[in-house]
C-alpha atoms as a PDB file:
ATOM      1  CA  UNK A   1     -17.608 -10.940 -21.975  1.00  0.00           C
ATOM      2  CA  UNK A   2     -14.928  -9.770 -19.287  1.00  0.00           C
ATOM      3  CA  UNK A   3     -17.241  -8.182 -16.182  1.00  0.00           C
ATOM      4  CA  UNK A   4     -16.954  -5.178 -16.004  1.00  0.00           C
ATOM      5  CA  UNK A   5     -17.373  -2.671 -12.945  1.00  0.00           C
ATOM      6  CA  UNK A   6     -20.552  -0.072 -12.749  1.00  0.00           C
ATOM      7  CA  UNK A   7     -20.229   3.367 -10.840  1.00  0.00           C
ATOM      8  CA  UNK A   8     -21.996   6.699 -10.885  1.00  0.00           C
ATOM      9  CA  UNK A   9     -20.591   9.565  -9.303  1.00  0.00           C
ATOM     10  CA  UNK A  10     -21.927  13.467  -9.033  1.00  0.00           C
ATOM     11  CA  UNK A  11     -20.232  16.406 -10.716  1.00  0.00           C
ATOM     12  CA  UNK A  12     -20.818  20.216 -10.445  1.00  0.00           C
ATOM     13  CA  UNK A  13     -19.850  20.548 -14.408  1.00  0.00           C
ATOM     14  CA  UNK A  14     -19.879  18.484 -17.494  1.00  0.00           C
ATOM     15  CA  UNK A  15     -17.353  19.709 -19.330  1.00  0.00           C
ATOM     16  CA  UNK A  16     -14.930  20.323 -16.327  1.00  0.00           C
ATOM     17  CA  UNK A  17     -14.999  16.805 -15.779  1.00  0.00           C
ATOM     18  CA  UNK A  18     -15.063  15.731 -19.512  1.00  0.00           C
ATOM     19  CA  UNK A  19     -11.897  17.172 -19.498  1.00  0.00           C
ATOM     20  CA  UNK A  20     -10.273  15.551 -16.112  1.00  0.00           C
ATOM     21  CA  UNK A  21     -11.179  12.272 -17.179  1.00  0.00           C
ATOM     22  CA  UNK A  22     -10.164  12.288 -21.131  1.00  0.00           C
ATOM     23  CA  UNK A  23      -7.387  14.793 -20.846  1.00  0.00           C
ATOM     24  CA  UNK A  24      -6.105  13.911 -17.643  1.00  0.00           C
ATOM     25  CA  UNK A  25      -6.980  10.372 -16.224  1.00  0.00           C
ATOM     26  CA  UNK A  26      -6.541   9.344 -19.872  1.00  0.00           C
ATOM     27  CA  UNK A  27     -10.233   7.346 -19.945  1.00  0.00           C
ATOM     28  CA  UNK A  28     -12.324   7.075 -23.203  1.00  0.00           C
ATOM     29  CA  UNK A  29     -15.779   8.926 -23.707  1.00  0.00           C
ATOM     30  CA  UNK A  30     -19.215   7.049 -24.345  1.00  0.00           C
ATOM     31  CA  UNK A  31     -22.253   7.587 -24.971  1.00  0.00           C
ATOM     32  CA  UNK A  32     -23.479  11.286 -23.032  1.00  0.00           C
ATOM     33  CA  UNK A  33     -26.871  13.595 -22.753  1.00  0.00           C
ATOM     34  CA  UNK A  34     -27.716  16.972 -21.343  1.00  0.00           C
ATOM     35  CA  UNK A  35     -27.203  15.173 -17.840  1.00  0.00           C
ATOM     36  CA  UNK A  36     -24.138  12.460 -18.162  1.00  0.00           C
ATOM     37  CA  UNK A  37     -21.224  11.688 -19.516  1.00  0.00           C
ATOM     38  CA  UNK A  38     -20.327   7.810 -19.906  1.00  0.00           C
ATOM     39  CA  UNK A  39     -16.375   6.635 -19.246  1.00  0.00           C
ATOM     40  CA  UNK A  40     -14.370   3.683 -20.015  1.00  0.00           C
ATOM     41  CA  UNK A  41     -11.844   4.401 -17.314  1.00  0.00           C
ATOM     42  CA  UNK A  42      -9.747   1.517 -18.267  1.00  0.00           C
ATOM     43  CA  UNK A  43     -12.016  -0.931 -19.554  1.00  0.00           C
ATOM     44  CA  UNK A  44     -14.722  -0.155 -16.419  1.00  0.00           C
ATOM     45  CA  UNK A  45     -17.808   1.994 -17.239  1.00  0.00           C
ATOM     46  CA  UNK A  46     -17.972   4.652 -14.877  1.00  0.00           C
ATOM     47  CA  UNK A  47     -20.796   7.744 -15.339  1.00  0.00           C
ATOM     48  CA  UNK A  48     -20.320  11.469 -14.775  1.00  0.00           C
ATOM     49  CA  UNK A  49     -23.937  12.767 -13.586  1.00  0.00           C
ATOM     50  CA  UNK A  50     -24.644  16.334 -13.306  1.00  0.00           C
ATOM     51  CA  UNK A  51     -25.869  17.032  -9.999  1.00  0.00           C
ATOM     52  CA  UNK A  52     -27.022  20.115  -8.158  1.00  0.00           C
ATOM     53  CA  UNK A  53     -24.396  19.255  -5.179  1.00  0.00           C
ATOM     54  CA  UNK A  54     -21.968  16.826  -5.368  1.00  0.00           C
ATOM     55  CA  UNK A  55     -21.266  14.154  -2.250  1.00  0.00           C
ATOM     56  CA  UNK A  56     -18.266  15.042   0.019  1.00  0.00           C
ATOM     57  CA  UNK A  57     -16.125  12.334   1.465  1.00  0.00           C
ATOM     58  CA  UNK A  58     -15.371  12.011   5.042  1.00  0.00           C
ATOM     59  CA  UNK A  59     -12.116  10.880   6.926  1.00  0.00           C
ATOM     60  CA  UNK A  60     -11.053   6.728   7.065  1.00  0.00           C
ATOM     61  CA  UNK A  61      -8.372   4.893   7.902  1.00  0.00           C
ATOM     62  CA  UNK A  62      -6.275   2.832   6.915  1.00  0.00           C
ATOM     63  CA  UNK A  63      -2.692   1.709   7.783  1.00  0.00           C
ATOM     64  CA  UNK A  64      -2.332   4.735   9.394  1.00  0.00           C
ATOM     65  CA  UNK A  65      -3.474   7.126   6.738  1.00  0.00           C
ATOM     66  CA  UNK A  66      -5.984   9.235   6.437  1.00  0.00           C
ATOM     67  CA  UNK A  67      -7.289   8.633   3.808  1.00  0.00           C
ATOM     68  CA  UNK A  68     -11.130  10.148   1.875  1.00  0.00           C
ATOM     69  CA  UNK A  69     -14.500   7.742   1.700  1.00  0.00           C
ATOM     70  CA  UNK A  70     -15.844   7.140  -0.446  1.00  0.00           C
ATOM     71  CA  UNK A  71     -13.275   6.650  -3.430  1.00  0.00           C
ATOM     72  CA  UNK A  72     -13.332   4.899  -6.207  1.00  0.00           C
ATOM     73  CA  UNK A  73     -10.247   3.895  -8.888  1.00  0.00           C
ATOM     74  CA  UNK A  74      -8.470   1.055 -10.538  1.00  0.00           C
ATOM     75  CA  UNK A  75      -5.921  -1.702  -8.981  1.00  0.00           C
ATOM     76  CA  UNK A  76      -3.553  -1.335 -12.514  1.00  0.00           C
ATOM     77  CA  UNK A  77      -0.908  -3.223 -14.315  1.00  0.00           C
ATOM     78  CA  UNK A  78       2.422  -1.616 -13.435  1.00  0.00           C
ATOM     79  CA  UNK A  79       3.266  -0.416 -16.751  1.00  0.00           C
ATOM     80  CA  UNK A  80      -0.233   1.381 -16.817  1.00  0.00           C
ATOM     81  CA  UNK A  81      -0.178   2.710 -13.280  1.00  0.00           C
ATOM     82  CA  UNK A  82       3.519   4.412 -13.621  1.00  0.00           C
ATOM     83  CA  UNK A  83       2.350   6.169 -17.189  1.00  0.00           C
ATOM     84  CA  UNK A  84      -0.773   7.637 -15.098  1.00  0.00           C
ATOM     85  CA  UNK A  85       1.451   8.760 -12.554  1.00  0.00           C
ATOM     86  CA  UNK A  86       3.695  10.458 -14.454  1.00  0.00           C
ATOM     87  CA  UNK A  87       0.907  12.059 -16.632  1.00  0.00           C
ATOM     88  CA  UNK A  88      -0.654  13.312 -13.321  1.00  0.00           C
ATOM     89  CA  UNK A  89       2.567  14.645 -11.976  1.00  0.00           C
ATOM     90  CA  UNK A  90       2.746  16.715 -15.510  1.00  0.00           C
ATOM     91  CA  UNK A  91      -0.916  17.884 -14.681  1.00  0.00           C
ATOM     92  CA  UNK A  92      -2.018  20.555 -12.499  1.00  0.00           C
ATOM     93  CA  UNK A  93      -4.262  18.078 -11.001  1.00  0.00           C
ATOM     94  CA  UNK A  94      -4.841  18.338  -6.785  1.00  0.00           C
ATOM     95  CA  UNK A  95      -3.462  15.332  -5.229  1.00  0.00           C
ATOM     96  CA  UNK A  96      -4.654  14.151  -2.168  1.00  0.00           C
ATOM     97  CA  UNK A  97      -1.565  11.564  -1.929  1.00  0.00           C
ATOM     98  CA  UNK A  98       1.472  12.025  -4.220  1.00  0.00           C
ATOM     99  CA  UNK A  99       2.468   8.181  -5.635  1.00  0.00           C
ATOM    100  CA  UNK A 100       4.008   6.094  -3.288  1.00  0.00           C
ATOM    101  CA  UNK A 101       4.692   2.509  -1.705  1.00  0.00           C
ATOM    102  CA  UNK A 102       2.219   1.314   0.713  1.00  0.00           C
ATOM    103  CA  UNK A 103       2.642  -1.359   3.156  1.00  0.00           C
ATOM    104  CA  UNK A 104       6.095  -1.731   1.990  1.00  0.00           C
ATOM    105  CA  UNK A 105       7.589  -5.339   2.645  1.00  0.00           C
ATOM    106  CA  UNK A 106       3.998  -6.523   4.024  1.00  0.00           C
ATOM    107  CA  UNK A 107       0.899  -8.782   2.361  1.00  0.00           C
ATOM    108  CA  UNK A 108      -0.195  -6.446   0.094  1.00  0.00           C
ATOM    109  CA  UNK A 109       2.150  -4.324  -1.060  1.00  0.00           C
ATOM    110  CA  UNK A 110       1.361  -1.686  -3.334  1.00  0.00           C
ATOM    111  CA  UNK A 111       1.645   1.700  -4.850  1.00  0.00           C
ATOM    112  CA  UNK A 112      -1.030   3.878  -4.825  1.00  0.00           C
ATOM    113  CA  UNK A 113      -1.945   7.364  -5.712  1.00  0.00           C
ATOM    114  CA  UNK A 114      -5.099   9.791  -4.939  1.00  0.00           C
ATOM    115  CA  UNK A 115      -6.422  12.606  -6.742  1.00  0.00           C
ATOM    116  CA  UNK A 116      -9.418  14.964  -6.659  1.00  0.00           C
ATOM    117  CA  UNK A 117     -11.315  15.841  -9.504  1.00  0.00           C
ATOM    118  CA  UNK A 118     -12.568  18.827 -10.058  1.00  0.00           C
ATOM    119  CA  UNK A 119     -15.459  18.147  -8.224  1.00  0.00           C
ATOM    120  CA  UNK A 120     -14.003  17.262  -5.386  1.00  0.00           C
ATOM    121  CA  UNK A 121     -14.536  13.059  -6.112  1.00  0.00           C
ATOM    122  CA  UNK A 122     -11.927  11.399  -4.699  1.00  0.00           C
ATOM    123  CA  UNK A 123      -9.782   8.872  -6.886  1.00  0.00           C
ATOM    124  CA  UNK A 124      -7.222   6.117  -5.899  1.00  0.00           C
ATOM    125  CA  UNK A 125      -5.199   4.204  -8.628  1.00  0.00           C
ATOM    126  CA  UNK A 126      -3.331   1.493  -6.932  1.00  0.00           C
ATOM    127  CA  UNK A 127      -0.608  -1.603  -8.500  1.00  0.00           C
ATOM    128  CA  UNK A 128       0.051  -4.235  -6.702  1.00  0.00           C
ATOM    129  CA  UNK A 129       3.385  -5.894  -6.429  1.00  0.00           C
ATOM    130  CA  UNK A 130       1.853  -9.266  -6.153  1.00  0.00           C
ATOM    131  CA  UNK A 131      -1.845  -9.360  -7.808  1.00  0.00           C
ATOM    132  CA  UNK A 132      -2.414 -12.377  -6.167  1.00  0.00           C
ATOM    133  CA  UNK A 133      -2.419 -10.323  -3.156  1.00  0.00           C
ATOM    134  CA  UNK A 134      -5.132  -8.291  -3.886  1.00  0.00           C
ATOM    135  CA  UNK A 135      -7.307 -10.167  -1.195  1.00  0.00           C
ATOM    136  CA  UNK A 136      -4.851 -11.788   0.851  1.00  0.00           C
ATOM    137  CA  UNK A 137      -5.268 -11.480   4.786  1.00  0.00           C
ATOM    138  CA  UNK A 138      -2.220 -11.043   7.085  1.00  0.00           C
ATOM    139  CA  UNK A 139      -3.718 -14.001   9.302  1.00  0.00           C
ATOM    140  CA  UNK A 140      -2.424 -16.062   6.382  1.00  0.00           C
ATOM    141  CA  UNK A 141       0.823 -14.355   6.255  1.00  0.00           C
ATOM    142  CA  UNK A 142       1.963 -12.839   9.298  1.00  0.00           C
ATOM    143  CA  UNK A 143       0.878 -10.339  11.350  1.00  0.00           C
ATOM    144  CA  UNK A 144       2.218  -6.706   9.800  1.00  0.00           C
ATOM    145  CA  UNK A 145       4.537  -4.064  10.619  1.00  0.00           C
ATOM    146  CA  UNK A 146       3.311  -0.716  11.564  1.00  0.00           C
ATOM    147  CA  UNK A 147       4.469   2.404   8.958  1.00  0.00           C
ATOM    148  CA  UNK A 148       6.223   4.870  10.794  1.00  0.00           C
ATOM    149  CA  UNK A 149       4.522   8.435  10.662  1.00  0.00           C
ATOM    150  CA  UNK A 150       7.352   9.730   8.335  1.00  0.00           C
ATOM    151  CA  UNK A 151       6.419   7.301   5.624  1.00  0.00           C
ATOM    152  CA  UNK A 152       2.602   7.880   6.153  1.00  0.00           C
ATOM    153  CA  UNK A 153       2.904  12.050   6.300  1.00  0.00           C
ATOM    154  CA  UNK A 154       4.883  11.966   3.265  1.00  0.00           C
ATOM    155  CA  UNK A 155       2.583  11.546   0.509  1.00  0.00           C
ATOM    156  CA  UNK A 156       0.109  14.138   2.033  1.00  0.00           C
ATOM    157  CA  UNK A 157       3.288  16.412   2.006  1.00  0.00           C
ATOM    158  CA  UNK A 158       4.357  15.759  -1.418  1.00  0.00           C
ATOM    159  CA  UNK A 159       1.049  16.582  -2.406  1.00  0.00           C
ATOM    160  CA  UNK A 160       0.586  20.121  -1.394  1.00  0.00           C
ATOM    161  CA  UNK A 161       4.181  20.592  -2.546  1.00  0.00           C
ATOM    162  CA  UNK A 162       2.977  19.533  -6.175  1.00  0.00           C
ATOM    163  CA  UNK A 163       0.131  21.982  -5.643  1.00  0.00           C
ATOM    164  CA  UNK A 164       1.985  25.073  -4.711  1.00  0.00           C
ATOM    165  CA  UNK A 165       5.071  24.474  -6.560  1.00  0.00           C
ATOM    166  CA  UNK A 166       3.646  22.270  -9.592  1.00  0.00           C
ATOM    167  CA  UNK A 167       6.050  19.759  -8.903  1.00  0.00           C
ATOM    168  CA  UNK A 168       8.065  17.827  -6.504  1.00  0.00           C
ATOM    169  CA  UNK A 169      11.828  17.760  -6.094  1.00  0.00           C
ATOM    170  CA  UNK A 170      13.784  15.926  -2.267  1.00  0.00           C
ATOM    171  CA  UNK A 171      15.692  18.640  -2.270  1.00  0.00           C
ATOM    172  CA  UNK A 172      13.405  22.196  -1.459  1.00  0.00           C
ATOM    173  CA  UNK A 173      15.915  24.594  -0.066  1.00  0.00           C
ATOM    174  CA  UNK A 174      19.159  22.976  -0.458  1.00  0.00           C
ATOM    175  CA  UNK A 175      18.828  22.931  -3.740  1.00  0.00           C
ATOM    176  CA  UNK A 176      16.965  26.477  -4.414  1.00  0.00           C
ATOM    177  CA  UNK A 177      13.770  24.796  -5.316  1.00  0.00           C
ATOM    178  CA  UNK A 178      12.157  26.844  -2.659  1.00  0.00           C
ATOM    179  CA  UNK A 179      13.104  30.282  -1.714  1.00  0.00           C
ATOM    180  CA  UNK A 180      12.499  31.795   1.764  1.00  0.00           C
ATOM    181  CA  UNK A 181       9.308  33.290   0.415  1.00  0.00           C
ATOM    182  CA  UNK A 182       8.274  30.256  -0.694  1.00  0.00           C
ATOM    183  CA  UNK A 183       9.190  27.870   2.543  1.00  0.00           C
ATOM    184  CA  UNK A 184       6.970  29.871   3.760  1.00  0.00           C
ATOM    185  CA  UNK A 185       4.221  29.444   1.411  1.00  0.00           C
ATOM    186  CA  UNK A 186       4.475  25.804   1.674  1.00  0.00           C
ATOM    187  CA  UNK A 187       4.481  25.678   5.259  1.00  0.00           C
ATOM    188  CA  UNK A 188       1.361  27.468   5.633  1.00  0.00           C
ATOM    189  CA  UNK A 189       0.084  25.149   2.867  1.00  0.00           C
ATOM    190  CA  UNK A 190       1.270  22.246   5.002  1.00  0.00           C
ATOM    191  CA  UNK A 191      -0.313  23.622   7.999  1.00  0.00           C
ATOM    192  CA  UNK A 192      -3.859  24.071   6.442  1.00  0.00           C
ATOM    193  CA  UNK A 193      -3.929  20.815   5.026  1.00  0.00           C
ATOM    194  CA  UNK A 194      -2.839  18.565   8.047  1.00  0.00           C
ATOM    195  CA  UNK A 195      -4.779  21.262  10.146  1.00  0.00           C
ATOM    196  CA  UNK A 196      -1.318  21.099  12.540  1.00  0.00           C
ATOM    197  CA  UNK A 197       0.279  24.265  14.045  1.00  0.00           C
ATOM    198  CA  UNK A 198       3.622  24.209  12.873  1.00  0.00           C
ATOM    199  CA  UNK A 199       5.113  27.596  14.046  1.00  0.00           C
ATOM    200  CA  UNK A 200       8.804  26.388  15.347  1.00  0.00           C
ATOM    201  CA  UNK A 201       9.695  24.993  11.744  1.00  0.00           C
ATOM    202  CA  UNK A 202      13.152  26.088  11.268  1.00  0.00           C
ATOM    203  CA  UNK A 203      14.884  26.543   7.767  1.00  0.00           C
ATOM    204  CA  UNK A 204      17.531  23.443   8.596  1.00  0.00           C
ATOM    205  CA  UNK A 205      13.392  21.715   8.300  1.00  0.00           C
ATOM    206  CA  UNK A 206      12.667  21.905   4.800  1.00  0.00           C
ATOM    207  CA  UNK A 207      15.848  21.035   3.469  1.00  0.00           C
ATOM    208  CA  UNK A 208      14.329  18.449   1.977  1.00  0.00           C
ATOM    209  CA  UNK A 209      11.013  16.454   1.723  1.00  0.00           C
ATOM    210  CA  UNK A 210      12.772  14.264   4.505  1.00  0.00           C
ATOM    211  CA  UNK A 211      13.696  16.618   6.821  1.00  0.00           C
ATOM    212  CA  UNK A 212      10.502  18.129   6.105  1.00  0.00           C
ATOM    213  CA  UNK A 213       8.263  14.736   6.776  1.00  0.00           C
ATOM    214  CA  UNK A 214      10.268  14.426   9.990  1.00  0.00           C
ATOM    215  CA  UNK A 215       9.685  17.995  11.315  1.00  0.00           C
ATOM    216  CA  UNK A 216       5.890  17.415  11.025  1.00  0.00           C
ATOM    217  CA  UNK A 217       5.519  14.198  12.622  1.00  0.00           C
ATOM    218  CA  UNK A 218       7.192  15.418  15.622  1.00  0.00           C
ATOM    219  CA  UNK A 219       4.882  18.666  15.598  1.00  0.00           C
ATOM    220  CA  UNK A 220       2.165  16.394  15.355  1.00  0.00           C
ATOM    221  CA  UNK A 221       3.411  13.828  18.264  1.00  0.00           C
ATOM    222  CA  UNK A 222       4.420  16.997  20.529  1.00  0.00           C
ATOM    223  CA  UNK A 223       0.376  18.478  19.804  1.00  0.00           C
ATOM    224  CA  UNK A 224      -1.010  15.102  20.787  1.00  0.00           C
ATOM    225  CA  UNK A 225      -2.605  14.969  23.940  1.00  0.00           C
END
């Protein structure tokens, strides 16, 4: 028999997160009581617990992103991993990371997504260009290049734009995705979520997701101390 991986995670509500992980993560139901709910999220057996409060994560790092532990996921096949994507870019799920390459052109290089479900469990689904990768070390293979900010704010920005828009388009107000009302909207939006003052924003800034990546980094190197 293929081994298979074992977690157990905490959720406020069964049947809010019956529905996340059939409806939206696309897993398969097991056995469940009064307390649990068993998963086959792609072939693993994971296990929804009811629990009076559910763990929170707390800030890590890694190349340069922040990004939630604990999480827990699946490295997928690429065929897999896009149809997730797209089905989660259909949802109204919260992302913490919209997909995206990671360590582009490095050891390693894959795309990756995170979610939150409703519990507030974080999730990572990652494919790997190379699988042989998986565990590779850059002292085998060079040392690596660092991501610029842009690339690394992006995903955090795409995210909140899928959550107060329900999608995500490059081009916000040069295209009429976003009205003025709504630049606004999503820069307060930003601004709560990167907890970064972002007052002097101007229009010609959210032009698109580019622009818009661009404007923030350089609010966020001009707060550093």
């Amino acid at each position: 028999m293929t081994a298979q991986f074992h977690l157990a995670f905490g959720v406020r509500d069964l049947e809010e997160a019956r529905a996340f992980y059939l409806d939206t993560i696309g897993c398969k139901q097991g056995r469940e009581t009064a307390s649990h709910i068993d998963f086959d999220m792609f072939g693993h057996h994971v296990v929804a617990h009811l629990v009076p409060v559910a763990p929170r994560a707390t800030p890590g790092e890694f190349d340069g992103h922040d990004v939630p532990v604990p999480h827990f996921g699946v490295n997928l096949e690429r065929g897999d991993w896009e149809q997730l994507a797209e089905r989660l870019k259909r949802s109204r799920c919260r992302f913490r990371e919209y997909p995206h390459a990671r360590l582009v052109g490095q050891i390693g290089e894959h795309d990756t997504l995170f979610v939150y479900d409703p519990s507030g469990n974080s999730l990572e689904f990652k494919s790997f260009r190379n699988p042989s990768h998986v565990f590779a070390t850059d002292a085998a293979h060079g040392a690596a290049p660092v991501a610029a900010r842009e690339h690394v704010l992006r995903p955090r920005i795409e995210a909140v734009i899928h959550r107060v828009r329900g999608s995500v388009q490059e081009g916000l107000l040069s295209t009429g995705f976003l009205d003025s009302i709504g630049a606004m909207e999503l820069v307060a939006a930003v601004q709560d979520e990167l907890g970064l003052a972002l007052a002097d924003l101007e229009l010609a800034d959210l032009a698109t997701v580019t622009t818009l990546a661009a404007a923030v980094a350089a609010a966020e190197r001009a707060a550093a101390p």
